[in-house]
Protein backbone atom coordinates (compact mmCIF):
# COMPACT_ATOMS: atom_id res chain seq x y z
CA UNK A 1 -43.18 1.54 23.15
CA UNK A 2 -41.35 -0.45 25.65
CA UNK A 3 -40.36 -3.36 23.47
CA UNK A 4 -39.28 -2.30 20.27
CA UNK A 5 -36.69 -4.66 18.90
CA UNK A 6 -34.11 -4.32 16.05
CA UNK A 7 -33.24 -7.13 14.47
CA UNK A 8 -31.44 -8.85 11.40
CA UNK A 9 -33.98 -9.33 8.89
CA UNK A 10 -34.44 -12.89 7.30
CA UNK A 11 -36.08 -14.71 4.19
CA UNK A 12 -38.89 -15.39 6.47
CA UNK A 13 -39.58 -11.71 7.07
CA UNK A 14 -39.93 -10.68 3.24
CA UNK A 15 -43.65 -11.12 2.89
CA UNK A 16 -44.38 -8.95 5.72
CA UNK A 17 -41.31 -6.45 5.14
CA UNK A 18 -42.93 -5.98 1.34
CA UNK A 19 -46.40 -5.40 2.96
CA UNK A 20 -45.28 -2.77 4.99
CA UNK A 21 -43.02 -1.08 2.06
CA UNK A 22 -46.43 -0.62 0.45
CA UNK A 23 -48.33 0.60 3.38
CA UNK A 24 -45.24 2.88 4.14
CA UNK A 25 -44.86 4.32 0.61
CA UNK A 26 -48.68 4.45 -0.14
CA UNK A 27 -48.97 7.10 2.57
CA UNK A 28 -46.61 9.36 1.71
CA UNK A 29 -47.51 12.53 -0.33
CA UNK A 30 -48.08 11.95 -3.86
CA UNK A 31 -44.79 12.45 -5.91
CA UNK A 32 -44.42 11.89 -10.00
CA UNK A 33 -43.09 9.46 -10.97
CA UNK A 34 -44.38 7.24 -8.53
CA UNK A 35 -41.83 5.77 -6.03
CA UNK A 36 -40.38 1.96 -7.31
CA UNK A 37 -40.56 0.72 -3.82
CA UNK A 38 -44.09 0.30 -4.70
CA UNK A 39 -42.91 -2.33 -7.33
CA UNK A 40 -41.83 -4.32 -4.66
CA UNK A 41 -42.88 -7.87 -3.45
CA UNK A 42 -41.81 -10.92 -1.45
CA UNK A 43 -39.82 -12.29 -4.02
CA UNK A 44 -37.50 -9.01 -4.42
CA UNK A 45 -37.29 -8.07 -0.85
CA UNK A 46 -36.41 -11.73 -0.45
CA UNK A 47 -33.71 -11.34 -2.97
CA UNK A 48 -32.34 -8.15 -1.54
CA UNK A 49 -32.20 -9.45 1.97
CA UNK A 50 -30.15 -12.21 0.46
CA UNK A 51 -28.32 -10.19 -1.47
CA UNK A 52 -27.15 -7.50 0.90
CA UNK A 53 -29.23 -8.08 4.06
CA UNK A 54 -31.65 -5.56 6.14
CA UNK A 55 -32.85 -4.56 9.72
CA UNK A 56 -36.52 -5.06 10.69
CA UNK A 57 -38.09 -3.20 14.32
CA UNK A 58 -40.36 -5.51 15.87
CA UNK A 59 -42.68 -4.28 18.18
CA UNK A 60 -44.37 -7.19 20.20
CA UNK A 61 -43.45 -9.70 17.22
CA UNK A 62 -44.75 -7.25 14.76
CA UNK A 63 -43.14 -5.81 11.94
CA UNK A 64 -43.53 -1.82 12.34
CA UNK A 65 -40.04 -1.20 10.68
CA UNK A 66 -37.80 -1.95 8.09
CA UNK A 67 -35.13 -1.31 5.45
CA UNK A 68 -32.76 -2.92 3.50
CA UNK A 69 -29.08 -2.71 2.76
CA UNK A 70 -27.93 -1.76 -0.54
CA UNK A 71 -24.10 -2.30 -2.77
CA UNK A 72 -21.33 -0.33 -1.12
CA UNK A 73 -19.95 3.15 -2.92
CA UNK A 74 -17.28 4.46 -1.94
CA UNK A 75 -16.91 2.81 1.00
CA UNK A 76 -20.20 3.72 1.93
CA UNK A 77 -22.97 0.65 3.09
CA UNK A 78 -26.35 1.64 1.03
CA UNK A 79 -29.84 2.00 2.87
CA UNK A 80 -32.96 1.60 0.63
CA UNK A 81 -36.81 1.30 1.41
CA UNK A 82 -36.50 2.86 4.85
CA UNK A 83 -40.12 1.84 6.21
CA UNK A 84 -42.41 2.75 8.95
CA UNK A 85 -46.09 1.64 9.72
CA UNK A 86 -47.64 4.90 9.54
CA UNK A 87 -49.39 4.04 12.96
CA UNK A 88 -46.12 3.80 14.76
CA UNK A 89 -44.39 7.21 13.10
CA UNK A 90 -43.10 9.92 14.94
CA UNK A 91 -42.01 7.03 17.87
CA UNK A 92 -38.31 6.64 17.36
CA UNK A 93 -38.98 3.59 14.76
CA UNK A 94 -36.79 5.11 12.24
CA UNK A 95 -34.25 6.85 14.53
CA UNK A 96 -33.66 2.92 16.32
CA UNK A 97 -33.24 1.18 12.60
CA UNK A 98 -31.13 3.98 11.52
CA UNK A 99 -28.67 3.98 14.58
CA UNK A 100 -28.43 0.13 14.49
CA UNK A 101 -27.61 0.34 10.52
CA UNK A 102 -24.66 2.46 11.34
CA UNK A 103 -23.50 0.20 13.70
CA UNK A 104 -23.68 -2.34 11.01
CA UNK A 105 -22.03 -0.45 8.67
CA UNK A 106 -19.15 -0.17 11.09
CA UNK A 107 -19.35 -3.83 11.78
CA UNK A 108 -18.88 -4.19 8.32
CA UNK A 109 -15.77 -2.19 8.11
CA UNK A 110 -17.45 0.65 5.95
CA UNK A 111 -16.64 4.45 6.32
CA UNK A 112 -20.59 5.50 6.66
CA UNK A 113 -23.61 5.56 4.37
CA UNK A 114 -25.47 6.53 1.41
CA UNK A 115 -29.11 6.43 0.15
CA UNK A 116 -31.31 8.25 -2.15
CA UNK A 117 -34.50 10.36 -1.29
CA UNK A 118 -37.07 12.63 -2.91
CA UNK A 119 -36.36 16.58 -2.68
CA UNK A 120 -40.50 16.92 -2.85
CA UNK A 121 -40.55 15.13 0.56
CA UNK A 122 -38.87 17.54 2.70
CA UNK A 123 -40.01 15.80 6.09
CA UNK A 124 -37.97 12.78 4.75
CA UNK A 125 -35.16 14.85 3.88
CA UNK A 126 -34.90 16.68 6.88
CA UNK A 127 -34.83 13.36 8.97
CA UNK A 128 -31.50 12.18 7.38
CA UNK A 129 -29.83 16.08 7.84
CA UNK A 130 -30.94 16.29 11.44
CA UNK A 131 -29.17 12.62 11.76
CA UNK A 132 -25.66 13.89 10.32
CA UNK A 133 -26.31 13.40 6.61
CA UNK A 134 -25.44 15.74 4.20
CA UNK A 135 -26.72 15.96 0.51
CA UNK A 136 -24.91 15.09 -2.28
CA UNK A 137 -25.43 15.20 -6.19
CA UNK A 138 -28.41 14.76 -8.26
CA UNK A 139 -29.17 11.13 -9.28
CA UNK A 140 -32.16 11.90 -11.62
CA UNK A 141 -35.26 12.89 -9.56
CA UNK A 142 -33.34 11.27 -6.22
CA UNK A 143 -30.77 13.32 -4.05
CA UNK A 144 -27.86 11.38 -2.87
CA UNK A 145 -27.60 12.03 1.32
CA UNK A 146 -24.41 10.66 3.06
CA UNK A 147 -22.47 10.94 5.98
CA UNK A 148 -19.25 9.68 7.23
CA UNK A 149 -18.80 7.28 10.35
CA UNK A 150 -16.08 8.98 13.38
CA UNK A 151 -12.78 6.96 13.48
CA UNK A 152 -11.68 5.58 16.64
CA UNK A 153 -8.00 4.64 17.24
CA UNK A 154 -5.90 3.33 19.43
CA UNK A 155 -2.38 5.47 20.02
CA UNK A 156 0.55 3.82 21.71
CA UNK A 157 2.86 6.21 22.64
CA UNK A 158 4.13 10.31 21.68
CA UNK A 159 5.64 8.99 18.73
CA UNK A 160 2.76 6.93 17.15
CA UNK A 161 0.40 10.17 17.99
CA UNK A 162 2.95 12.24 15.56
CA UNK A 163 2.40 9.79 12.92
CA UNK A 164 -1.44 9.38 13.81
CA UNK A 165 -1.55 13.36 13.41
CA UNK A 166 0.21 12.74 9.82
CA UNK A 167 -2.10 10.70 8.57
CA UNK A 168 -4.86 13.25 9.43
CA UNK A 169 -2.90 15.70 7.86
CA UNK A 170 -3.00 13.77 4.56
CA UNK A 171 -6.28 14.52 4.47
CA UNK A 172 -6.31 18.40 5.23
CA UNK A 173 -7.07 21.43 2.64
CA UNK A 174 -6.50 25.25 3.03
CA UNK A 175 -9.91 26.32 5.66
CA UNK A 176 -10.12 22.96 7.15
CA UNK A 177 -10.62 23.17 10.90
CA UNK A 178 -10.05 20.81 13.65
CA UNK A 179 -10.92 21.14 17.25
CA UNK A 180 -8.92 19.26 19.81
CA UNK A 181 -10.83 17.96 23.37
CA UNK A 182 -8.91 16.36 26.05
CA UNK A 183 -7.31 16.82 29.80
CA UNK A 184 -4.30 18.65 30.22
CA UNK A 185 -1.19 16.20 29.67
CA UNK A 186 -3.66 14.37 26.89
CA UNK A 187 -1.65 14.96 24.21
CA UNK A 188 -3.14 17.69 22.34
CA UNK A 189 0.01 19.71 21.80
CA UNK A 190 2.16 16.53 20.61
CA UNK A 191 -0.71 16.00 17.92
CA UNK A 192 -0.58 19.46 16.42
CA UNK A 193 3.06 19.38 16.10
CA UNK A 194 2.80 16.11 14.14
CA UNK A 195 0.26 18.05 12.46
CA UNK A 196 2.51 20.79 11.53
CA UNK A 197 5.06 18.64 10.49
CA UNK A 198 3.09 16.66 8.25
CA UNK A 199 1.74 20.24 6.98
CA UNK A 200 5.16 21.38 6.22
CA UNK A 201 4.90 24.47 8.65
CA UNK A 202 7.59 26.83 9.95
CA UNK A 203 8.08 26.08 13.58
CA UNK A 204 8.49 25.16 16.45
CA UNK A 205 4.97 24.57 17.71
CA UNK A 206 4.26 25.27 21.45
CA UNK A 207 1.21 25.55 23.48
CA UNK A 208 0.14 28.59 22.37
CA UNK A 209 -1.41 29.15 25.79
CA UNK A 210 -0.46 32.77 26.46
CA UNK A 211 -0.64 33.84 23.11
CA UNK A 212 -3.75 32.45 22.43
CA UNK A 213 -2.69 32.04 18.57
CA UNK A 214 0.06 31.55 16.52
CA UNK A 215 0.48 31.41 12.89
CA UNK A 216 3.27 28.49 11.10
CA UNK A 217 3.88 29.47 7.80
CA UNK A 218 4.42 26.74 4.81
CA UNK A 219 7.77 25.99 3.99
CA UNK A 220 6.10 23.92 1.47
CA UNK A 221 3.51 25.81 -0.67
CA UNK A 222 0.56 24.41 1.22
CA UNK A 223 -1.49 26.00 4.10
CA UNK A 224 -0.27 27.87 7.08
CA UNK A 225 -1.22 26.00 10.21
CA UNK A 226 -3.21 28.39 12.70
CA UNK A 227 -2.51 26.92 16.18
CA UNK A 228 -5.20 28.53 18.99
CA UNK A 229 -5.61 28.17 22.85
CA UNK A 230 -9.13 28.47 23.83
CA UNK A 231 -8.54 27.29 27.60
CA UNK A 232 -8.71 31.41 28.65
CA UNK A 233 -11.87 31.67 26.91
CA UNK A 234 -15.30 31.30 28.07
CA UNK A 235 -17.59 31.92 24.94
CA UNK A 236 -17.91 32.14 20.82
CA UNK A 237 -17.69 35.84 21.17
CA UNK A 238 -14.23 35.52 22.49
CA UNK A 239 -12.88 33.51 19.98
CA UNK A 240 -14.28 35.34 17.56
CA UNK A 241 -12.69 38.48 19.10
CA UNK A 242 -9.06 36.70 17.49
CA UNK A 243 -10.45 37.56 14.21
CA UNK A 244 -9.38 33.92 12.51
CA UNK A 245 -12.10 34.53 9.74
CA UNK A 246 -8.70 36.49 8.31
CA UNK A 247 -6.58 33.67 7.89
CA UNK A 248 -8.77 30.56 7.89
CA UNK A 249 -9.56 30.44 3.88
CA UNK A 250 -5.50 29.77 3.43
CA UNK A 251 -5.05 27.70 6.66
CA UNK A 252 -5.74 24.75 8.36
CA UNK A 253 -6.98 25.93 11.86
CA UNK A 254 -6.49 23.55 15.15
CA UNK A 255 -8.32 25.41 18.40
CA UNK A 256 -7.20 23.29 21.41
CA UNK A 257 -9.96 23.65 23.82
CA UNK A 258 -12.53 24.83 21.18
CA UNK A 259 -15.47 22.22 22.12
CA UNK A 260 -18.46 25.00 22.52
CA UNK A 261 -16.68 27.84 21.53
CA UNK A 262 -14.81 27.25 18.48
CA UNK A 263 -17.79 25.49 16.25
CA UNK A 264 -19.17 28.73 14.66
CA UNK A 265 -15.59 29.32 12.42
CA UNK A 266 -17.23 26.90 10.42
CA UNK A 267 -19.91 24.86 8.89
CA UNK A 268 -17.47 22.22 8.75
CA UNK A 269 -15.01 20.87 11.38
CA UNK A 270 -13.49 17.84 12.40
CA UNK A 271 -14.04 17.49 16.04
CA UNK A 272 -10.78 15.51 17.53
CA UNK A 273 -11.02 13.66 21.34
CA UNK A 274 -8.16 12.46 23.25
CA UNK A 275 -8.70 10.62 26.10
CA UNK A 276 -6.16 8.00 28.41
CA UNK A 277 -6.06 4.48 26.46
CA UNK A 278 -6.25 1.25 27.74
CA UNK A 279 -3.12 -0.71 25.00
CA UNK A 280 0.03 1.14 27.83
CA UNK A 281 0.39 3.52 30.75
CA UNK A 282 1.27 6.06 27.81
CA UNK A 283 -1.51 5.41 25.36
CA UNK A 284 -4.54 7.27 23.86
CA UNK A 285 -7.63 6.79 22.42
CA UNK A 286 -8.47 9.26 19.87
CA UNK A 287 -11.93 9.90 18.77
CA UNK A 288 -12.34 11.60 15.29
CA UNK A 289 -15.82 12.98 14.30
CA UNK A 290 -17.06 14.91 11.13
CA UNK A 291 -19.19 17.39 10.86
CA UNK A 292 -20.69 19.15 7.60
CA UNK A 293 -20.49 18.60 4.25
CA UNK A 294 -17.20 18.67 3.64
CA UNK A 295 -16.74 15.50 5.31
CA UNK A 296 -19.29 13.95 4.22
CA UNK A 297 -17.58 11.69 1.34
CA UNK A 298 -14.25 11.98 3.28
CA UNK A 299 -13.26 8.00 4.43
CA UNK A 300 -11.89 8.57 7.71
CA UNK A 301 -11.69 5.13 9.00
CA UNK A 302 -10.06 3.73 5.63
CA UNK A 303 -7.58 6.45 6.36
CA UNK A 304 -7.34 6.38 9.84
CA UNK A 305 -8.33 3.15 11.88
């Protein structure tokens, strides 16, 4: 499949964009009641392109993909009657559609996305969890699957990273965790102390490099921050030799150095990259990306970008 093409999809594509919906739907196992996409034709694809637009794949002018937008919730951009040709599945059709969505949704200013499948498909359902999706509540016999978009921002100076780190802190609970990447000199120590301050901790927060963790009480009635080093430490066994499982319910935990040894304290992290920016010879760009459930709702580019 050398030339497979994402593209906008128009009014001109909704004949063959319903045709496919059918041939897609029609050949997926039998589920009761039947799905409405088969209830679709030109007229209401045409209408929901116009309506909230969609992506067609096009592979040598031929329509072997498809889906189309749906409203916003929550600051999430919709996806509805995801579509292969069964000929072309297990080719990356879906993966390509899917990946240029997102970048639409962030186009469009939107914190990630939602849509709606069948639990009595699990092939479908396992697609959208291996993608970053995470399910949410019943919505009769449909499962609503999200998943939040990373934030990417632009920090000018020591100062602004502080105030950056506040904002992330508005959005921290007692056994959140958050693991910081970057060079030494990055600024990963100036972001947990904004952190801490934000938090309302006891300090004064160092590198905790020798140490390997410290624990900042509240002053305010909220949770302890649990500030770890993980440059000394070369695997997941080590870290979990510092026995944070004891204090993580009641903290917020920030592991400096944790990429690829830190992940397993959780099912749910927030994984935080500072690298040199490009706005000032003291500037940062920070990269925020969620991972698990908990995040999954979370708008982290309303709240951060």
């Amino acid at each position: 499949m050398t030339s497979l093409d994402i593209a906008e999809a128009t009014q001109a594509d909704a004949p063959g964009v319903a045709a496919l919906i059918h041939k897609s739907f029609i050949a997926r196992p039998r589920v009761d009641p039947p799905p409405e996409a088969l209830g679709e034709t030109a007229d209401s694809v045409a209408a929901g392109l116009a309506s909230s637009g969609g992506l067609v794949a096009l592979l040598d002018g031929e329509i072997v993909g498809a889906l189309i937008f749906d409203h916003d919730r929550a600051g999430l951009l919709g996806l509805r009657r995801v579509s292969v040709d069964p000929g072309r599945q297990g080719h990356g059709v879906a993966s390509a559609m899917v990946g240029m969505a997102e970048d639409v949704a962030r186009e469009r200013g939107v914190d990630g996305l939602w849509l709606l499948v069948r639990e009595e498909l699990p092939d479908t359902v396992q697609f959208w969890l291996r993608r970053g999706y995470f399910r949410g509540e019943q919505e009769g016999v449909h499962t609503l699957v999200r998943k939040s978009l990373a934030a990417h921002v632009d920090v000018p100076s020591a100062e602004a990273m502080a105030e950056f780190a506040g904002r992330i802190a508005s959005l921290l609970a007692a056994g959140d965790l958050l693991i910081l990447q970057g060079e030494l000199g990055a600024g990963k120590t100036t972001f947990t102390q904004g952190l801490g301050e934000s938090l309302g901790v006891r300090g004064p927060i160092t590198s905790p490099t020798f140490v390997l963790a410290r624990i900042h009480p509240s002053l305010v009635d909220g949770p302890d921050l649990v500030h770890v080093d993980a440059y000394r430490l070369s695997s997941a066994a080590e870290v979990d030799d510092l026995d944070l499982d004891a204090t993580a319910d009641g903290s917020v935990t920030v592991v400096e150095w944790g990429a690829g040894v830190a992940e397993q304290l959780s099912e749910d992290w927030l994984h935080i990259a500072i690298a040199a920016g490009t706005i000032g010879p003291d500037s940062r760009t920070v990269s925020v990306v969620p991972h698990g459930a908990r995040w999954a709702g979370v708008g982290l580019r309303s709240a951060l970008e």
